[in-house]
N, C-alpha and C. Protein backbone atom coordinates (compact mmCIF):
# COMPACT_ATOMS: atom_id res chain seq x y z
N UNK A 1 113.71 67.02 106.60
CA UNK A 1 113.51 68.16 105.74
C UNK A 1 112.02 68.41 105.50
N UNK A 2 111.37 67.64 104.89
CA UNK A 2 109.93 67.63 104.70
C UNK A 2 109.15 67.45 105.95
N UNK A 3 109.53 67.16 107.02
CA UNK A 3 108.76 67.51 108.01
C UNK A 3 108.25 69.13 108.47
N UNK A 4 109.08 69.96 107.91
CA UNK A 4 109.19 71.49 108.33
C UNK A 4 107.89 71.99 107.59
N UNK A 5 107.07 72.93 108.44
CA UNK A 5 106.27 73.67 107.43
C UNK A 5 106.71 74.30 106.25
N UNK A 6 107.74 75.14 106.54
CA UNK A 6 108.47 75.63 105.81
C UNK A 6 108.86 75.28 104.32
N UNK A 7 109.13 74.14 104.21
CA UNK A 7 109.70 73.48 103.24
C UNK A 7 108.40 73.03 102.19
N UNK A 8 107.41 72.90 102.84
CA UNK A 8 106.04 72.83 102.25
C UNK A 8 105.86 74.03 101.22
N UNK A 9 106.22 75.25 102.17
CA UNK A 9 105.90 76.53 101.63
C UNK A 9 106.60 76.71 100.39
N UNK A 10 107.75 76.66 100.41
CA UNK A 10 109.47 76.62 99.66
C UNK A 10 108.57 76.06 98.51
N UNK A 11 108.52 74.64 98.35
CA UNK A 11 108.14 72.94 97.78
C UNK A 11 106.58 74.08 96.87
N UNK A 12 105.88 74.63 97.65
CA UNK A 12 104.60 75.16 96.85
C UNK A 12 105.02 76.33 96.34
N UNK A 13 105.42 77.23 96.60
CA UNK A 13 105.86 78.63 95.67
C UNK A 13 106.37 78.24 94.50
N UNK A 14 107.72 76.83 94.70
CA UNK A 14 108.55 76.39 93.34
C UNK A 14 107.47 76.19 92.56
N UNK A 15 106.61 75.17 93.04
CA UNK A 15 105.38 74.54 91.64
C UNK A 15 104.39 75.58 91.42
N UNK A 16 104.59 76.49 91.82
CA UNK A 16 103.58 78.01 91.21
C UNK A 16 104.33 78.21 90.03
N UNK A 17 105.39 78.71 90.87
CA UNK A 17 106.55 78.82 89.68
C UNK A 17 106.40 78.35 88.63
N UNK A 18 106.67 77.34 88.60
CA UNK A 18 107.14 76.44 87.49
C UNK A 18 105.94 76.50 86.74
N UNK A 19 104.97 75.48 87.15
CA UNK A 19 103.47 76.13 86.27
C UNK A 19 103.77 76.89 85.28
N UNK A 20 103.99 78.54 86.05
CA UNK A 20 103.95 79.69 84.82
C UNK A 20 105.06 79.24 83.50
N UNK A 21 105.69 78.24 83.99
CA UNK A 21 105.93 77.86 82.47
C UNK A 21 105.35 77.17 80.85
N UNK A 22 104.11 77.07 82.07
CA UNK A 22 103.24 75.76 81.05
C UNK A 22 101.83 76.63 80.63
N UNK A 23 101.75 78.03 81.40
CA UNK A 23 100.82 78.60 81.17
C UNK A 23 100.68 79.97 80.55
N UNK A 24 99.54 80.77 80.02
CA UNK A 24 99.04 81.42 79.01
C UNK A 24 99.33 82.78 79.56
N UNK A 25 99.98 83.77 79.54
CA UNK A 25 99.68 84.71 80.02
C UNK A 25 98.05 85.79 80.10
N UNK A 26 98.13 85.75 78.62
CA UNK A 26 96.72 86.50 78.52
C UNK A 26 96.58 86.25 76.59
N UNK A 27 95.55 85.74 76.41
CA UNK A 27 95.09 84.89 75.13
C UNK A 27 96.09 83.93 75.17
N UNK A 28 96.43 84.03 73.50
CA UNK A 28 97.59 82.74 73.44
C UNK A 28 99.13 83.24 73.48
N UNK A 29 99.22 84.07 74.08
CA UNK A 29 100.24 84.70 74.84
C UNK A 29 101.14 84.02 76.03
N UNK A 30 101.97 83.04 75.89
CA UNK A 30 102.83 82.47 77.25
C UNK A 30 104.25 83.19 78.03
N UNK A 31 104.35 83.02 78.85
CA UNK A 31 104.98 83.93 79.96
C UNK A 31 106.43 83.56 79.16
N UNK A 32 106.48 82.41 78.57
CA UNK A 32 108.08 81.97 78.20
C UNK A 32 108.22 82.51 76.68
N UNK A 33 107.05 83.22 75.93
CA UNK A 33 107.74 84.05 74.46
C UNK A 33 108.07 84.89 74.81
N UNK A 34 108.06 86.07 76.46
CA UNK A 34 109.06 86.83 76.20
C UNK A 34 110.18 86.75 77.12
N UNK A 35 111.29 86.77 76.43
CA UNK A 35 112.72 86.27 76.81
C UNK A 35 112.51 86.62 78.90
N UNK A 36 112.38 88.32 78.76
CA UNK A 36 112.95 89.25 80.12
C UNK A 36 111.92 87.65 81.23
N UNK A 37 111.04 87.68 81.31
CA UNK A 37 109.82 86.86 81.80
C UNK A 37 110.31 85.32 81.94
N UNK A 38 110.93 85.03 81.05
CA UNK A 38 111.75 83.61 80.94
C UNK A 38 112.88 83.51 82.17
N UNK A 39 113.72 84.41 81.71
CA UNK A 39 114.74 84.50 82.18
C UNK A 39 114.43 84.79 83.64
N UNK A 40 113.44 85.71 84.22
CA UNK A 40 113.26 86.05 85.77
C UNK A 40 112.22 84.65 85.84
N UNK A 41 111.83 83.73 85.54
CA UNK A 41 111.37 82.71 86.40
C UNK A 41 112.03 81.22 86.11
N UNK A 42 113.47 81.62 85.18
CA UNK A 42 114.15 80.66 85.52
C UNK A 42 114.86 80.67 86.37
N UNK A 43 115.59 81.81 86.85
CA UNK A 43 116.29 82.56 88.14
C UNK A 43 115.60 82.16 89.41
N UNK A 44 114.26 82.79 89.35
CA UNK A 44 113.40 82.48 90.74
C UNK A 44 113.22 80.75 91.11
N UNK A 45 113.17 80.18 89.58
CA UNK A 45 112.89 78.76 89.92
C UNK A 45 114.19 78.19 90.57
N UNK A 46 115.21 78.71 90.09
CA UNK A 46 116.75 78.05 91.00
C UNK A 46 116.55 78.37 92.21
N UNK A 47 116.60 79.96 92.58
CA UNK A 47 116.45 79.91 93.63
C UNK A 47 115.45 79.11 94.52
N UNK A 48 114.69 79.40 94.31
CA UNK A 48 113.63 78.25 95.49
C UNK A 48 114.41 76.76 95.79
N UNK A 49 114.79 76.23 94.14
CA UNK A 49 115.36 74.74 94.67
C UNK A 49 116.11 75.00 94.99
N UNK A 50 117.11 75.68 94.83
CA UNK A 50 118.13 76.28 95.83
C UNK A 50 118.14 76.11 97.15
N UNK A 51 116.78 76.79 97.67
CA UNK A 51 116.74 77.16 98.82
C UNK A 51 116.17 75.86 99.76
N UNK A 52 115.38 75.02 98.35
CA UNK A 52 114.64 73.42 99.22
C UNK A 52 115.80 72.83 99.39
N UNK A 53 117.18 72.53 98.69
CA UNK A 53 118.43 71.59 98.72
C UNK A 53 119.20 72.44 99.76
N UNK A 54 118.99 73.26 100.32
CA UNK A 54 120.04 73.73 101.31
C UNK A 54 119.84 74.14 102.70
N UNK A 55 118.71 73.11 103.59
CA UNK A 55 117.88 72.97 104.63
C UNK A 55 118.83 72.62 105.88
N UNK A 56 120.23 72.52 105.59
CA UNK A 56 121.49 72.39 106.53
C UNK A 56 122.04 73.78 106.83
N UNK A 57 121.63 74.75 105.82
CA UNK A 57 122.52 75.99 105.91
C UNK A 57 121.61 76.69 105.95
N UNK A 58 121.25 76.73 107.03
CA UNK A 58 119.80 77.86 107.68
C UNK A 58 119.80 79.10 106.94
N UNK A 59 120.90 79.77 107.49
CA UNK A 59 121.65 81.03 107.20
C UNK A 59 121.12 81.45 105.54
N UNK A 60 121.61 80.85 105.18
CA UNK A 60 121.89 80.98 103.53
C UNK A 60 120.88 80.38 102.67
N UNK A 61 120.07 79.52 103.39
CA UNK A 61 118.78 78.97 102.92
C UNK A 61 117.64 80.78 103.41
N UNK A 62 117.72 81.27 103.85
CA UNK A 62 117.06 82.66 104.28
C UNK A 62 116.97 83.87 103.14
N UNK A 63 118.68 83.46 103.13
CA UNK A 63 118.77 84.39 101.77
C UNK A 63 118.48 84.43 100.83
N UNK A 64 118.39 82.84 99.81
CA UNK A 64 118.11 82.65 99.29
C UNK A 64 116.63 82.52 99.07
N UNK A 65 115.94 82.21 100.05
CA UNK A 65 114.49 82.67 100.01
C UNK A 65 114.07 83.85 99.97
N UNK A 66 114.78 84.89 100.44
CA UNK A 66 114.44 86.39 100.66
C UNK A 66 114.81 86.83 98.88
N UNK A 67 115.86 86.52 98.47
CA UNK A 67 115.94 86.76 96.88
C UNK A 67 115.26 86.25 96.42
N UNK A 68 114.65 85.29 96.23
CA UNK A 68 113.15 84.60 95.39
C UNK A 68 112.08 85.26 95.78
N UNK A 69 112.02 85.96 96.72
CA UNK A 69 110.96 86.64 96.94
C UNK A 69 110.81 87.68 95.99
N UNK A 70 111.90 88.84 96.27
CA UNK A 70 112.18 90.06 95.42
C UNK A 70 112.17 89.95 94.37
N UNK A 71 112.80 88.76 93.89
CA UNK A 71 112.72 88.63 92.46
C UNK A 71 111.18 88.41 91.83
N UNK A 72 110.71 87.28 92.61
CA UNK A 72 108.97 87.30 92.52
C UNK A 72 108.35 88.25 92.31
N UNK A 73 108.25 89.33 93.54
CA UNK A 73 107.77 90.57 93.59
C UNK A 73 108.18 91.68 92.47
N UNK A 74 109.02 91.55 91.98
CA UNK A 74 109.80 92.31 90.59
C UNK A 74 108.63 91.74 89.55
N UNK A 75 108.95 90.29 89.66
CA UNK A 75 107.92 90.03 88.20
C UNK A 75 106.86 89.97 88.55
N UNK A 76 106.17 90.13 89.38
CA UNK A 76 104.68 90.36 89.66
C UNK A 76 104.39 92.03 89.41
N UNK A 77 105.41 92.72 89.63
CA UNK A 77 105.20 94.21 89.46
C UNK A 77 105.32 94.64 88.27
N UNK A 78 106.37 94.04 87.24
CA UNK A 78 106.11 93.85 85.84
C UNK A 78 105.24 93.69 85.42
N UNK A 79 104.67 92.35 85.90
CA UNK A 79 103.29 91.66 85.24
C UNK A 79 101.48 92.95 85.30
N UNK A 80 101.79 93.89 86.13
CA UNK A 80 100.86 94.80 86.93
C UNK A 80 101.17 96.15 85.70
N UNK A 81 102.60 96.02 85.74
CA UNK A 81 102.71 97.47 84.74
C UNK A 81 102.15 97.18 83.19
N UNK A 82 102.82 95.72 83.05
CA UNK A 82 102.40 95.44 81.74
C UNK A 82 100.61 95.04 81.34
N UNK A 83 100.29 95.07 82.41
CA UNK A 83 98.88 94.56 82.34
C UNK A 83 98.14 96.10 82.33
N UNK A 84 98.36 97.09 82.79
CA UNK A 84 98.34 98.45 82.88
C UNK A 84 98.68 98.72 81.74
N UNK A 85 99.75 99.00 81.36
CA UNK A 85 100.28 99.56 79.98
C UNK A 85 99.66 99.05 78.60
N UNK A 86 99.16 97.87 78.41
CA UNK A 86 98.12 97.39 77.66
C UNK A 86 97.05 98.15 77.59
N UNK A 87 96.58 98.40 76.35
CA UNK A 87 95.41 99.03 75.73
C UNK A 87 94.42 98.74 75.12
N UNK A 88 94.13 97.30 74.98
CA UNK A 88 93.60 96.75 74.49
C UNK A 88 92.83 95.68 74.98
N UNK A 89 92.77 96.09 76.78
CA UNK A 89 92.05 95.49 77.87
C UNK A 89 92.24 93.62 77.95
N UNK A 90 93.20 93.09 78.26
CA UNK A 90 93.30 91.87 77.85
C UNK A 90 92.81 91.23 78.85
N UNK A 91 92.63 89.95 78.97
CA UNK A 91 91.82 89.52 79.92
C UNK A 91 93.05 88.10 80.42
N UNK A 92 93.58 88.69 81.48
CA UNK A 92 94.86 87.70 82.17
C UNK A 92 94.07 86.77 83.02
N UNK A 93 95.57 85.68 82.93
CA UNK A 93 94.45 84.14 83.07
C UNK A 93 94.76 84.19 84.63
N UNK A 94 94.33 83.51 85.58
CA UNK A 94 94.88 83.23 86.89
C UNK A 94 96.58 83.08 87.03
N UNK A 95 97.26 82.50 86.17
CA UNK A 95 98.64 82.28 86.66
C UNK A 95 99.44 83.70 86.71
N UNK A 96 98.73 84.56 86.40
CA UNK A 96 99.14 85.88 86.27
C UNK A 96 99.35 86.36 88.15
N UNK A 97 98.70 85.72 88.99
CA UNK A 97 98.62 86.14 89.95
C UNK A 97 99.58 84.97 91.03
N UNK A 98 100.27 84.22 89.95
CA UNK A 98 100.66 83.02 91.06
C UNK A 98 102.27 83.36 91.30
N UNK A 99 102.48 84.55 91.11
CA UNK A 99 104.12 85.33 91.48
C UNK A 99 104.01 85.79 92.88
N UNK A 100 102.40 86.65 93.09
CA UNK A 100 101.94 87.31 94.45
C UNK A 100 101.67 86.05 95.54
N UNK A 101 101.31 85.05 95.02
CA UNK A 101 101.28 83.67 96.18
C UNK A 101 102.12 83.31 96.48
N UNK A 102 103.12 83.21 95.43
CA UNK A 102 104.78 82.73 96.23
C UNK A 102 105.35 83.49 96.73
N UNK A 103 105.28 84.87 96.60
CA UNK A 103 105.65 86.06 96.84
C UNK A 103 105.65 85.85 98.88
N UNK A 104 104.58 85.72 98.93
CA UNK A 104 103.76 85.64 100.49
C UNK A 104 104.14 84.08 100.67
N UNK A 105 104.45 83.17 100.32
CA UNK A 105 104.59 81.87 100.91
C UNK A 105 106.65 81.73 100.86
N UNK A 106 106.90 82.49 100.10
CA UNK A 106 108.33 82.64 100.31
C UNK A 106 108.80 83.07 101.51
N UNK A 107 108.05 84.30 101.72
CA UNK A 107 108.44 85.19 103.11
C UNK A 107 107.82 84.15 104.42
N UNK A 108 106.58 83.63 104.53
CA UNK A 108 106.45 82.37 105.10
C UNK A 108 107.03 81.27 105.87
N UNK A 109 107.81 80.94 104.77
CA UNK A 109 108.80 80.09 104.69
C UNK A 109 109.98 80.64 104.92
N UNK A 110 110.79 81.50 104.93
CA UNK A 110 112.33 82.62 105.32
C UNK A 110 111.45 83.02 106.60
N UNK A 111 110.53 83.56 107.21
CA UNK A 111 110.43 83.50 108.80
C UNK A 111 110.30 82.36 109.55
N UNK A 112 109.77 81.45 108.70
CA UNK A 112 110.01 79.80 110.11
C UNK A 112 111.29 79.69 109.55
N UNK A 113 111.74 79.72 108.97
CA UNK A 113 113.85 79.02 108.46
C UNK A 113 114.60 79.66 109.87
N UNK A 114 113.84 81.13 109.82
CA UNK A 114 114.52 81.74 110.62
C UNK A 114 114.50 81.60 112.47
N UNK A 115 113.19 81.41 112.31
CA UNK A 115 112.57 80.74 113.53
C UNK A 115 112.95 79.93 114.17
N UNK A 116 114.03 78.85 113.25
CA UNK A 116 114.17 77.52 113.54
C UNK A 116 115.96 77.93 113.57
N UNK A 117 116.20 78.79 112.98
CA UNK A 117 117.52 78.83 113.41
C UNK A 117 117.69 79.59 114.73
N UNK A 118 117.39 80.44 114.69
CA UNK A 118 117.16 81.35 116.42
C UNK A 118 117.36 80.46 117.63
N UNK A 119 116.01 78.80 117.04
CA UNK A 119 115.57 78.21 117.88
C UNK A 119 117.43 77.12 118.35
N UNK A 120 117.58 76.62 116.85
CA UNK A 120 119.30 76.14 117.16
C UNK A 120 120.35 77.10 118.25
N UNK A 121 120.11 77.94 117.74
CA UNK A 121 121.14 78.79 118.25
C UNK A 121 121.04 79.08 119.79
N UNK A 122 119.69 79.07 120.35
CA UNK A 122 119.29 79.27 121.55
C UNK A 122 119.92 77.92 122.39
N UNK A 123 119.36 76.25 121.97
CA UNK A 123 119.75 75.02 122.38
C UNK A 123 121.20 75.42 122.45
N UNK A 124 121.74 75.91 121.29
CA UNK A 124 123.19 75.75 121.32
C UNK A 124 123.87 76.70 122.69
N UNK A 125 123.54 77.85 122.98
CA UNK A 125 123.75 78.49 123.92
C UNK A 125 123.31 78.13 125.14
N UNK A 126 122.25 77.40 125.52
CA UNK A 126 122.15 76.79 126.98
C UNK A 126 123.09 75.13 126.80
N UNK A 127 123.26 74.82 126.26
CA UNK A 127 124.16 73.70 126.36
C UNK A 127 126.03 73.76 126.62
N UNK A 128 125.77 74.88 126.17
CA UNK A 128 127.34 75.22 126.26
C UNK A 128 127.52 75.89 127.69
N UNK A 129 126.42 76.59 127.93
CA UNK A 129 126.32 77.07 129.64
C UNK A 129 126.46 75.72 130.71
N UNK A 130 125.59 75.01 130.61
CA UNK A 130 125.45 74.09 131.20
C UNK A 130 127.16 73.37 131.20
N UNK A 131 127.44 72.96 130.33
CA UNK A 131 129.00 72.44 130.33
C UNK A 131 129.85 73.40 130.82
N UNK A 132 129.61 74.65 130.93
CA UNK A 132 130.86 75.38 131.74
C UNK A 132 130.76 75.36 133.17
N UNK A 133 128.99 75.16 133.59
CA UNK A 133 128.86 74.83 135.19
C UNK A 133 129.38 74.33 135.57
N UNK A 134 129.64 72.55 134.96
CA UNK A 134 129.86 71.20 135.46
C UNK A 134 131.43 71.18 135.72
């Protein structure tokens, strides 16, 4: 499992993730006092482990990365409106931007998953040729 780049990628987006639980949004403002913000990076955080515990089911390990993405990208687009919609020019800390890194290391990671299943599926189809020669 941990041999895969992939899973590296997966393994680093989660601990972005997660982080934003321990961190400030903008002053003493944290991403977990407001509920909507809670709730979409407790979602995203399943998914990812989700997607690290299910490295047997290519298929569905894809999907599940491709929804952690969107969902990422949702709260990063939140995080952009609400940082916009503020009037009072706040000054957001770095973890504000660590939705857009997993965002890109998710998709990363769901094209080698995919890569690597193609790559099964290919072995699997010359092997089965080969046995119908013989």
């Amino acid at each position: 499992m941990w041999q895969r780049v992939q899973t590296l990628y997966l393994a680093i987006a989660t601990a972005l993730i997660v982080a934003m639980f321990f961190c400030d949004k903008a002053g003493d403002v944290s991403f977990v006092s407001y509920w909507p913000y809670l709730v979409l990076l407790i979602l995203i955080t399943l998914l990812d482990l989700l997607a690290l515990t299910t490295y047997k089911i290519r298929v569905f390990q894809v999907r599940t990365t491709v929804l952690a993405a969107l969902l990422t990208l949702a709260l990063q687009a939140w995080l952009v409106v609400d940082f916009i919609v503020t009037g009072n020019d706040p000054v957001f800390h770095v973890p504000a931007v660590f939705p857009l890194v997993a965002v890109i290391l998710d998709i990363m990671a769901a094209r080698g998953i995919w890569a690597d299943e193609l790559m099964v599926r290919s072995a699997s189809r010359l092997r089965s040729s080969k046995r119908k020669n013989h």
